[in-house]
PDB file of N, CA and C in Angstrom:
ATOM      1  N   UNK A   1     102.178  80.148 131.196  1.00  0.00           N
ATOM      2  CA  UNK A   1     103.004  79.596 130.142  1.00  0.00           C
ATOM      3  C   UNK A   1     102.412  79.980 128.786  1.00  0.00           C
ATOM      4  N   UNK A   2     103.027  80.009 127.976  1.00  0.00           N
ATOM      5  CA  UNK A   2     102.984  80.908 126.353  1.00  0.00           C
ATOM      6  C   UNK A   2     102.114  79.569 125.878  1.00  0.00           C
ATOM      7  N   UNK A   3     101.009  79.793 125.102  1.00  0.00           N
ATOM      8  CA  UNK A   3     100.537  78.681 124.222  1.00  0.00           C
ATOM      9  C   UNK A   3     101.599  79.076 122.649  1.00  0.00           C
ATOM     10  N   UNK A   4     102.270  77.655 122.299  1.00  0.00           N
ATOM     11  CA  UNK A   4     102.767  77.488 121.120  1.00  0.00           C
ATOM     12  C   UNK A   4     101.453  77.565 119.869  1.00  0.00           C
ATOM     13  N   UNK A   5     101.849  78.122 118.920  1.00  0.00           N
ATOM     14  CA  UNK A   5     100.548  77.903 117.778  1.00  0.00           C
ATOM     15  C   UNK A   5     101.346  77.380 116.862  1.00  0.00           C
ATOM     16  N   UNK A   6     101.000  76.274 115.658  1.00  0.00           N
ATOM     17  CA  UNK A   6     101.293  75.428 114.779  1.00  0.00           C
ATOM     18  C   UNK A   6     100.603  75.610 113.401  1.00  0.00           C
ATOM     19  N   UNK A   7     101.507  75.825 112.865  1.00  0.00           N
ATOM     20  CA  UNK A   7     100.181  74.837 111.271  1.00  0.00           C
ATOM     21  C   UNK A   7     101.365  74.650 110.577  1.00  0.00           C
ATOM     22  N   UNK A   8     100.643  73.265 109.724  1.00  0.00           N
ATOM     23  CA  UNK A   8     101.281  72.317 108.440  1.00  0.00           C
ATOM     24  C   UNK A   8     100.929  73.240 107.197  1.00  0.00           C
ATOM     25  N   UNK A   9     101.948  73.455 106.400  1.00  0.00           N
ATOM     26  CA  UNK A   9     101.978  74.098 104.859  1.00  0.00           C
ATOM     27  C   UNK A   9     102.209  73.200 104.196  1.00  0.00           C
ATOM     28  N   UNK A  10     101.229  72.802 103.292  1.00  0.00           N
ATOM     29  CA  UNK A  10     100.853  71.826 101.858  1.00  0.00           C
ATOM     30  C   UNK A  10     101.863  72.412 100.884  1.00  0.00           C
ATOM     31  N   UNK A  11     102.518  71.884 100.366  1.00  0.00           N
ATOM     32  CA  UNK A  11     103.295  73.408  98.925  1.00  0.00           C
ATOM     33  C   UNK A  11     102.982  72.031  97.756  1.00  0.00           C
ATOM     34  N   UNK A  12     102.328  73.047  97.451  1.00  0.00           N
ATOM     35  CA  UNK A  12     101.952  71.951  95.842  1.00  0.00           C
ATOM     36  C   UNK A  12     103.088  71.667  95.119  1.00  0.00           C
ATOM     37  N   UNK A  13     103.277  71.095  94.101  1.00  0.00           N
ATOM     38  CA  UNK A  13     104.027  70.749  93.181  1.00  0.00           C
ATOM     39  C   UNK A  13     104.534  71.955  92.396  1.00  0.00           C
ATOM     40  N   UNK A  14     103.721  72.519  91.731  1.00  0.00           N
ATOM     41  CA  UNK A  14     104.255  73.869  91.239  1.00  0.00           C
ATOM     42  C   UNK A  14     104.560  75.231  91.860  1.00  0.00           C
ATOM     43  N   UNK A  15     104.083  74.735  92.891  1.00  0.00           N
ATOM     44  CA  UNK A  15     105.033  75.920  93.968  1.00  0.00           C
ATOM     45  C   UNK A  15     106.433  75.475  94.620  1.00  0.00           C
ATOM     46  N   UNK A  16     107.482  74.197  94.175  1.00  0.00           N
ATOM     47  CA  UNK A  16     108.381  74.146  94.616  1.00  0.00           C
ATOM     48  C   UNK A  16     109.417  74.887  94.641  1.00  0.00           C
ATOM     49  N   UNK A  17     109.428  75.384  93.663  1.00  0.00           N
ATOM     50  CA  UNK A  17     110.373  76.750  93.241  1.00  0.00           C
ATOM     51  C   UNK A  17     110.402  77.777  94.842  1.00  0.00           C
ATOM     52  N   UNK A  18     109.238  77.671  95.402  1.00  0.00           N
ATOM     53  CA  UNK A  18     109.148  78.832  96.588  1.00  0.00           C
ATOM     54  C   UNK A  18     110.012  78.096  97.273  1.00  0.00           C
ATOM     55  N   UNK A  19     109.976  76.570  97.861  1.00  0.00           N
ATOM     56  CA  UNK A  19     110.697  76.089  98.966  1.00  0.00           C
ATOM     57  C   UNK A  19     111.992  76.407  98.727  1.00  0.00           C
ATOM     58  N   UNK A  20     112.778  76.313  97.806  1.00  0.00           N
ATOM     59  CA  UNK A  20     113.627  76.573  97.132  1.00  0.00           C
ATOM     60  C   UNK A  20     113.733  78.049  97.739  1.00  0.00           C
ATOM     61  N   UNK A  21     113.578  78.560  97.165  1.00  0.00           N
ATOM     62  CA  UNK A  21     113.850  79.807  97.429  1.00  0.00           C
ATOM     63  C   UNK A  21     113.478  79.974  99.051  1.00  0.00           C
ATOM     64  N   UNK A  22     112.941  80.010  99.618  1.00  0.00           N
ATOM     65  CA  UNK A  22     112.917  79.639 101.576  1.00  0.00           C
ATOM     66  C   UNK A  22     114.053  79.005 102.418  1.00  0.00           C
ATOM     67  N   UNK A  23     114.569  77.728 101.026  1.00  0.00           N
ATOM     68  CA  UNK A  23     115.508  77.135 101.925  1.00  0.00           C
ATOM     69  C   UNK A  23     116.858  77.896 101.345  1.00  0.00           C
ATOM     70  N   UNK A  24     116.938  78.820 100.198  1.00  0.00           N
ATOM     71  CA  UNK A  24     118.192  79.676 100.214  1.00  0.00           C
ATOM     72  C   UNK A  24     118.047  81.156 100.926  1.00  0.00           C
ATOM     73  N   UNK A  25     117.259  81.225 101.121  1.00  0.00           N
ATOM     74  CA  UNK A  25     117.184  82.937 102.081  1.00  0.00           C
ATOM     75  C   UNK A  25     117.240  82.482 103.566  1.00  0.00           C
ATOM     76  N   UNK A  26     116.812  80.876 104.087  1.00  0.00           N
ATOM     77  CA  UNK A  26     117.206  80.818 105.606  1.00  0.00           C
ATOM     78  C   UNK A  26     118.620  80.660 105.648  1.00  0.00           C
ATOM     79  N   UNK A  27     119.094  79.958 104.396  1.00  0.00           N
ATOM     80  CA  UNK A  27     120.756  79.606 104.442  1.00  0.00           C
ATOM     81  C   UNK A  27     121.099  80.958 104.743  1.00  0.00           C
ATOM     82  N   UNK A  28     120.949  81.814 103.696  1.00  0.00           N
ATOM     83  CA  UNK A  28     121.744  83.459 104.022  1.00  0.00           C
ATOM     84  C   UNK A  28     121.278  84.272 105.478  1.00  0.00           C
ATOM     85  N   UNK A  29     120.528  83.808 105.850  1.00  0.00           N
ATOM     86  CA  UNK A  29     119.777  84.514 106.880  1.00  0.00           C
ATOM     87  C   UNK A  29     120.057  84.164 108.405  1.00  0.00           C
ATOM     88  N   UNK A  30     120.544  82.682 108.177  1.00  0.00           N
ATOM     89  CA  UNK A  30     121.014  81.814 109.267  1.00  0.00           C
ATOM     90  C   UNK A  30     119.653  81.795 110.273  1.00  0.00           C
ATOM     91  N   UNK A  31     118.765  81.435 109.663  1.00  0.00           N
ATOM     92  CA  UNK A  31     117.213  80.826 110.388  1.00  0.00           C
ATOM     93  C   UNK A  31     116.730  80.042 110.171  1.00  0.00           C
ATOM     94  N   UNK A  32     115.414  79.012 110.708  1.00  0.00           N
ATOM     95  CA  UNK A  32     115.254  77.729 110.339  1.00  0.00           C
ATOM     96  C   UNK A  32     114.248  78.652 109.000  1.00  0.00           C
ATOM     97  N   UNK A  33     113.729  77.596 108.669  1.00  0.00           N
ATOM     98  CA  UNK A  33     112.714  77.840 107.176  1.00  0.00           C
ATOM     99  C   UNK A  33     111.040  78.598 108.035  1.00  0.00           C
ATOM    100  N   UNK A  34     111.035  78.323 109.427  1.00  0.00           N
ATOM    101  CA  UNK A  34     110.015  78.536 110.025  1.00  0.00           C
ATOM    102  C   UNK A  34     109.948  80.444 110.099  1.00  0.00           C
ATOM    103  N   UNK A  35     111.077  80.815 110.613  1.00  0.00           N
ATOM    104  CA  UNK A  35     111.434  81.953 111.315  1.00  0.00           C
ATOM    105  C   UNK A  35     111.287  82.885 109.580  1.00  0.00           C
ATOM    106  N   UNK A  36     111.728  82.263 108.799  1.00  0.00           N
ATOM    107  CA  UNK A  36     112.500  82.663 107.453  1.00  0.00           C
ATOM    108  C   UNK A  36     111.247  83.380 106.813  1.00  0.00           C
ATOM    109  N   UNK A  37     110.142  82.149 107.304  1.00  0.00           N
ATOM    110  CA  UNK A  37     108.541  82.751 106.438  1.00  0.00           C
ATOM    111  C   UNK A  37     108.260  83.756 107.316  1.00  0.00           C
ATOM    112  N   UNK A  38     108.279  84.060 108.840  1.00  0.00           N
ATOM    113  CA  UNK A  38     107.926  84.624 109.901  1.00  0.00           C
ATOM    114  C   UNK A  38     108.744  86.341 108.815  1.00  0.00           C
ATOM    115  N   UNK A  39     109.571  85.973 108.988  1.00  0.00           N
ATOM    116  CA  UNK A  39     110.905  87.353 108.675  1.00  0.00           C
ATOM    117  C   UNK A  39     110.159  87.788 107.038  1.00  0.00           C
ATOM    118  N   UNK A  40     109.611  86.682 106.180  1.00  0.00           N
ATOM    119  CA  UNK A  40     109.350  87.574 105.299  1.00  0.00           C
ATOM    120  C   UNK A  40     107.775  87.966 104.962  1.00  0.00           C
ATOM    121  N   UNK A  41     107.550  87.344 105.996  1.00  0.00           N
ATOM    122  CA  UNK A  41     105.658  87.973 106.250  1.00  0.00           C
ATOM    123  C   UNK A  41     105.548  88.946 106.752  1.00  0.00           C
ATOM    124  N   UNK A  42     106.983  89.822 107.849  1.00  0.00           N
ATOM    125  CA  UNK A  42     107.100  90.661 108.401  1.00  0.00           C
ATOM    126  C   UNK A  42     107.355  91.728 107.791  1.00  0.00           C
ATOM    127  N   UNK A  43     108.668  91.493 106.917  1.00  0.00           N
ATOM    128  CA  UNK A  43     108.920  92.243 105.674  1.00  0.00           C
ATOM    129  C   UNK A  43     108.061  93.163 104.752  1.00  0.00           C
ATOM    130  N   UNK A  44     107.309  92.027 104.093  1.00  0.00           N
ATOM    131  CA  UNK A  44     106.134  92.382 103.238  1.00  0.00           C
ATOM    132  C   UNK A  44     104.997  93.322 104.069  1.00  0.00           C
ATOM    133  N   UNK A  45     104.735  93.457 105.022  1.00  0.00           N
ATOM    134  CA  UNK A  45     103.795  93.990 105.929  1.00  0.00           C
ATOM    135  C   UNK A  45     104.258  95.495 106.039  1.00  0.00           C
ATOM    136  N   UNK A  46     106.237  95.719 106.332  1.00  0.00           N
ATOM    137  CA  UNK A  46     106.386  97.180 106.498  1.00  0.00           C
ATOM    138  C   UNK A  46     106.118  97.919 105.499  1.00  0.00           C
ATOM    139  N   UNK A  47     106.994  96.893 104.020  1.00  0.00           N
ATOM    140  CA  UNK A  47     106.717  97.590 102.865  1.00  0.00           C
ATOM    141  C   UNK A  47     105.327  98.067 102.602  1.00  0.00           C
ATOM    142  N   UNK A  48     104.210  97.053 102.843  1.00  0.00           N
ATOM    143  CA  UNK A  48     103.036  97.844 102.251  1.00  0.00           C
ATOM    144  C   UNK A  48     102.778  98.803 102.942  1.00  0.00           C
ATOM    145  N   UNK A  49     102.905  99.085 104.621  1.00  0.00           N
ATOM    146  CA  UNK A  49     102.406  99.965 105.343  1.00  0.00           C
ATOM    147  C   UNK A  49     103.409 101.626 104.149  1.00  0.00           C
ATOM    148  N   UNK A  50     104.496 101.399 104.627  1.00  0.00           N
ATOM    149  CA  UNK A  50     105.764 102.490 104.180  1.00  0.00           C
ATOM    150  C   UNK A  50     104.577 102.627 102.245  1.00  0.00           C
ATOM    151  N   UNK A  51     104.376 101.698 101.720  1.00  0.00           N
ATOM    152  CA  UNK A  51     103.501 102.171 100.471  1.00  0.00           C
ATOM    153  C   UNK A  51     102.402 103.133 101.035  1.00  0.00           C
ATOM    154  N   UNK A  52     101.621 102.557 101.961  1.00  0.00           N
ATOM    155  CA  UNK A  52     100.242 102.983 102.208  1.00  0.00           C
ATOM    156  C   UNK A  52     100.350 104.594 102.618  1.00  0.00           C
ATOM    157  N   UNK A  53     101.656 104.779 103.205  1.00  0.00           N
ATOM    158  CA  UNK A  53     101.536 105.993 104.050  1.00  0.00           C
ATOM    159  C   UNK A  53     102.188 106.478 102.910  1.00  0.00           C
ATOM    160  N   UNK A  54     103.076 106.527 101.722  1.00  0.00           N
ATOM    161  CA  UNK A  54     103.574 107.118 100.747  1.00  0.00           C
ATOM    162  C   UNK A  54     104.774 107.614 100.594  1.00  0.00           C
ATOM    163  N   UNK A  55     105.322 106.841 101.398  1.00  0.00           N
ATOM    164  CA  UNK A  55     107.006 106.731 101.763  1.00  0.00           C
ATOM    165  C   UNK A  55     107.795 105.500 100.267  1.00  0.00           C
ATOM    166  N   UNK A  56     106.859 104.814  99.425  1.00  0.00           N
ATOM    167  CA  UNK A  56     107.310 104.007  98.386  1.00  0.00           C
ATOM    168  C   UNK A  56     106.448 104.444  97.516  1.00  0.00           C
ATOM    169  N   UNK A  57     106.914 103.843  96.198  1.00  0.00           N
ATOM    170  CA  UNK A  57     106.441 103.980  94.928  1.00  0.00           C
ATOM    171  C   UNK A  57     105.559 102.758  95.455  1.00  0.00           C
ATOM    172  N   UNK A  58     104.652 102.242  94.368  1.00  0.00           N
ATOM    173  CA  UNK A  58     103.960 100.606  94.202  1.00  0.00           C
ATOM    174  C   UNK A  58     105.053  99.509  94.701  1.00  0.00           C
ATOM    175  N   UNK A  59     104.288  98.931  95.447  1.00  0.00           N
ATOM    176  CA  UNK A  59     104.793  97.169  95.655  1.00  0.00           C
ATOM    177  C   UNK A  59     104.555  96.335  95.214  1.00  0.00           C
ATOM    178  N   UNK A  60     105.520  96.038  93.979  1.00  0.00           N
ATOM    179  CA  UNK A  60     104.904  95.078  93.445  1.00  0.00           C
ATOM    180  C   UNK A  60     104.889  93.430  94.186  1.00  0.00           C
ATOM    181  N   UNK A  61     103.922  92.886  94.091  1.00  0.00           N
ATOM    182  CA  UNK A  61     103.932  91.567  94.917  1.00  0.00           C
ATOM    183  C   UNK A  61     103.707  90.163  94.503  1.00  0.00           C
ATOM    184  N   UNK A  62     102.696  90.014  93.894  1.00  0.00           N
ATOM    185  CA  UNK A  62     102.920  89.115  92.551  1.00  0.00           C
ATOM    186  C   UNK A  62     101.592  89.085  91.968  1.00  0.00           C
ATOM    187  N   UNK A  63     101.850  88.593  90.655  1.00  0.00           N
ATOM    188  CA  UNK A  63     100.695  88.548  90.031  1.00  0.00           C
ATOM    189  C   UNK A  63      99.669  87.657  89.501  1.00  0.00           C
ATOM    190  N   UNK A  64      98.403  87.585  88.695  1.00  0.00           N
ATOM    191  CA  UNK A  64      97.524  86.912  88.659  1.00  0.00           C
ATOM    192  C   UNK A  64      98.181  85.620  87.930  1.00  0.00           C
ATOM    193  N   UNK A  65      99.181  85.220  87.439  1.00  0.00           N
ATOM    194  CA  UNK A  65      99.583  84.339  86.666  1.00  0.00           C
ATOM    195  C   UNK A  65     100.749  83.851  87.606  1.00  0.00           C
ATOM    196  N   UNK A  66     101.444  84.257  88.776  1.00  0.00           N
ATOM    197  CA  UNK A  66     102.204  83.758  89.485  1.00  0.00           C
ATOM    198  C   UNK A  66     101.203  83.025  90.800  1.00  0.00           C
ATOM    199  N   UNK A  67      99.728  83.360  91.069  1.00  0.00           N
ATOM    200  CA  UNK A  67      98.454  82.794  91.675  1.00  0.00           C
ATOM    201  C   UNK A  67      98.057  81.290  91.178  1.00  0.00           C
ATOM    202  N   UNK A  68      97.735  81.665  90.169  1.00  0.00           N
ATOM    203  CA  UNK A  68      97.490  80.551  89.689  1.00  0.00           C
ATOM    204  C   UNK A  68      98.366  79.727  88.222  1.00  0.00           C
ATOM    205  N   UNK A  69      99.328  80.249  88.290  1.00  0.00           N
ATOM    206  CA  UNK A  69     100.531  79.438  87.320  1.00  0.00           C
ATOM    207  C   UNK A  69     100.104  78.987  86.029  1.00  0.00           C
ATOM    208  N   UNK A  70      99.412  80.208  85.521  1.00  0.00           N
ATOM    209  CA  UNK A  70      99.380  79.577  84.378  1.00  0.00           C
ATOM    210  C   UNK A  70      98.783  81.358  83.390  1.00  0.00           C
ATOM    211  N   UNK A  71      98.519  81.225  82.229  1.00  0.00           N
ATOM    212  CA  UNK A  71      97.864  82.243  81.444  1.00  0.00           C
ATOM    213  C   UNK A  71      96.710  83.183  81.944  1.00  0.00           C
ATOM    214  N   UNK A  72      96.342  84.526  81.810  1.00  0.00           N
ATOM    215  CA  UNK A  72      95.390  84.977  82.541  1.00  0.00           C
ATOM    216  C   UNK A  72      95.040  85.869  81.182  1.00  0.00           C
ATOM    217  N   UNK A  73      93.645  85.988  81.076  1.00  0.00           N
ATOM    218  CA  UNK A  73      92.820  86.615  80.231  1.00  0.00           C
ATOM    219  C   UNK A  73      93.139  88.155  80.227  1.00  0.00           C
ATOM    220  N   UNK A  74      93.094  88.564  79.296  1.00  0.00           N
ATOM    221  CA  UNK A  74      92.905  90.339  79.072  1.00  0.00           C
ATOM    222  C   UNK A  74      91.965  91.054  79.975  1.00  0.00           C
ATOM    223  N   UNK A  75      90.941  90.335  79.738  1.00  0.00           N
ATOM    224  CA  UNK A  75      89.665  90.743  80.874  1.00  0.00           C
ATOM    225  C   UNK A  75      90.133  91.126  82.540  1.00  0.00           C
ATOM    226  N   UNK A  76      90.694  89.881  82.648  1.00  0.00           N
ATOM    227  CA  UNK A  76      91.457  89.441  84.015  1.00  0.00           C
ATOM    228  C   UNK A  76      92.603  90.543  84.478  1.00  0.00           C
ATOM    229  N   UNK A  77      92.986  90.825  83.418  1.00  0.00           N
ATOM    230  CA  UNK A  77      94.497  91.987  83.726  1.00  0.00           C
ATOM    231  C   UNK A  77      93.903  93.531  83.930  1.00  0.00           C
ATOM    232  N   UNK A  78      92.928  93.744  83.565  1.00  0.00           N
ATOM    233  CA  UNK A  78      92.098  95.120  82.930  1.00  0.00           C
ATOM    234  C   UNK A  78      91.908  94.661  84.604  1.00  0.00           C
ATOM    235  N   UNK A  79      91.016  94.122  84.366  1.00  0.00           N
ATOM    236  CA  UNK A  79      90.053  93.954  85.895  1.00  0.00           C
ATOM    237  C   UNK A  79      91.212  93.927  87.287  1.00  0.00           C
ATOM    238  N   UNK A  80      92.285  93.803  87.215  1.00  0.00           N
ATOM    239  CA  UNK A  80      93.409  94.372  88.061  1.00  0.00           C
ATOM    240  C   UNK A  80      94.183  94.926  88.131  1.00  0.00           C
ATOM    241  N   UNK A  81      94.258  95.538  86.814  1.00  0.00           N
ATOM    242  CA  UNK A  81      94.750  96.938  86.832  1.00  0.00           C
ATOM    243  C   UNK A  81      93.983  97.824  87.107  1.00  0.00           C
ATOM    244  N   UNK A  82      92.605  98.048  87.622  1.00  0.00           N
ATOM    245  CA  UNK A  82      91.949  99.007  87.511  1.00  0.00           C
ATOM    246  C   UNK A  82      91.558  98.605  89.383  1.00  0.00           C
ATOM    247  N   UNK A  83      92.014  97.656  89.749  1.00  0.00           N
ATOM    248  CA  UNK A  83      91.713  96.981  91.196  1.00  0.00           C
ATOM    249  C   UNK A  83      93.228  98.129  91.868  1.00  0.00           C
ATOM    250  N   UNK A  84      94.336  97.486  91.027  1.00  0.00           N
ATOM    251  CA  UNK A  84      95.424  98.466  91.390  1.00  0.00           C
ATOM    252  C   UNK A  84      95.465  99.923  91.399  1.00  0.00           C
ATOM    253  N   UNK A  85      94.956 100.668  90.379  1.00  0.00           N
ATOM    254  CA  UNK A  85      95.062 101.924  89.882  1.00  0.00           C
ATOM    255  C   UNK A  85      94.310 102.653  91.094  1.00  0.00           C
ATOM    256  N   UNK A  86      93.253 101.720  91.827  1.00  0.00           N
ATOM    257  CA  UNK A  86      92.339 102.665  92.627  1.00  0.00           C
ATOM    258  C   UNK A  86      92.532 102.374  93.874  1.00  0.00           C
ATOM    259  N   UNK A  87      94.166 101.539  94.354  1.00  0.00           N
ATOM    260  CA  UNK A  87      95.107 101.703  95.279  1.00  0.00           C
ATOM    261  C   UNK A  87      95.305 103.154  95.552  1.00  0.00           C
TER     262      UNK A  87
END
């Protein structure tokens, strides 16, 4: 018999905007919210591969101020653009 695997997702307060957006892409998608994260963890995985092998331009995915929700230093942007550039 298949062992089921589980885990509980915390979504902070300022990440509600994501549930939101989870619970309108399962609506269009016709999946529970479970399958929905499954489908776009899957997603995100071809794209980077299809990047890696050079079948895409850059993926963009999100950034240091969509991490932590708030302002990010010059220092901070340099220091990942140069994290990116040597993608």
């Amino acid at each position: 018999m298949a062992q089921q695997r589980a885990f509980c997702l915390s979504i902070s307060r300022r990440n509600r905007d994501i549930v939101d957006f989870i619970d309108e892409t399962s609506d269009k998608l016709h999946l529970t919210k479970a399958d929905t994260v499954i489908h776009m963890m899957r997603e995100y995985r071809r794209l980077k591969r299809l990047e890696d092998e050079g079948l895409l331009g850059h993926v963009k995915t999100w950034s240091d101020e969509d991490l932590i929700g708030g302002t990010v230093s010059r220092q901070a942007q340099r220091g990942r653009q140069r994290d990116m550039d040597a993608l």
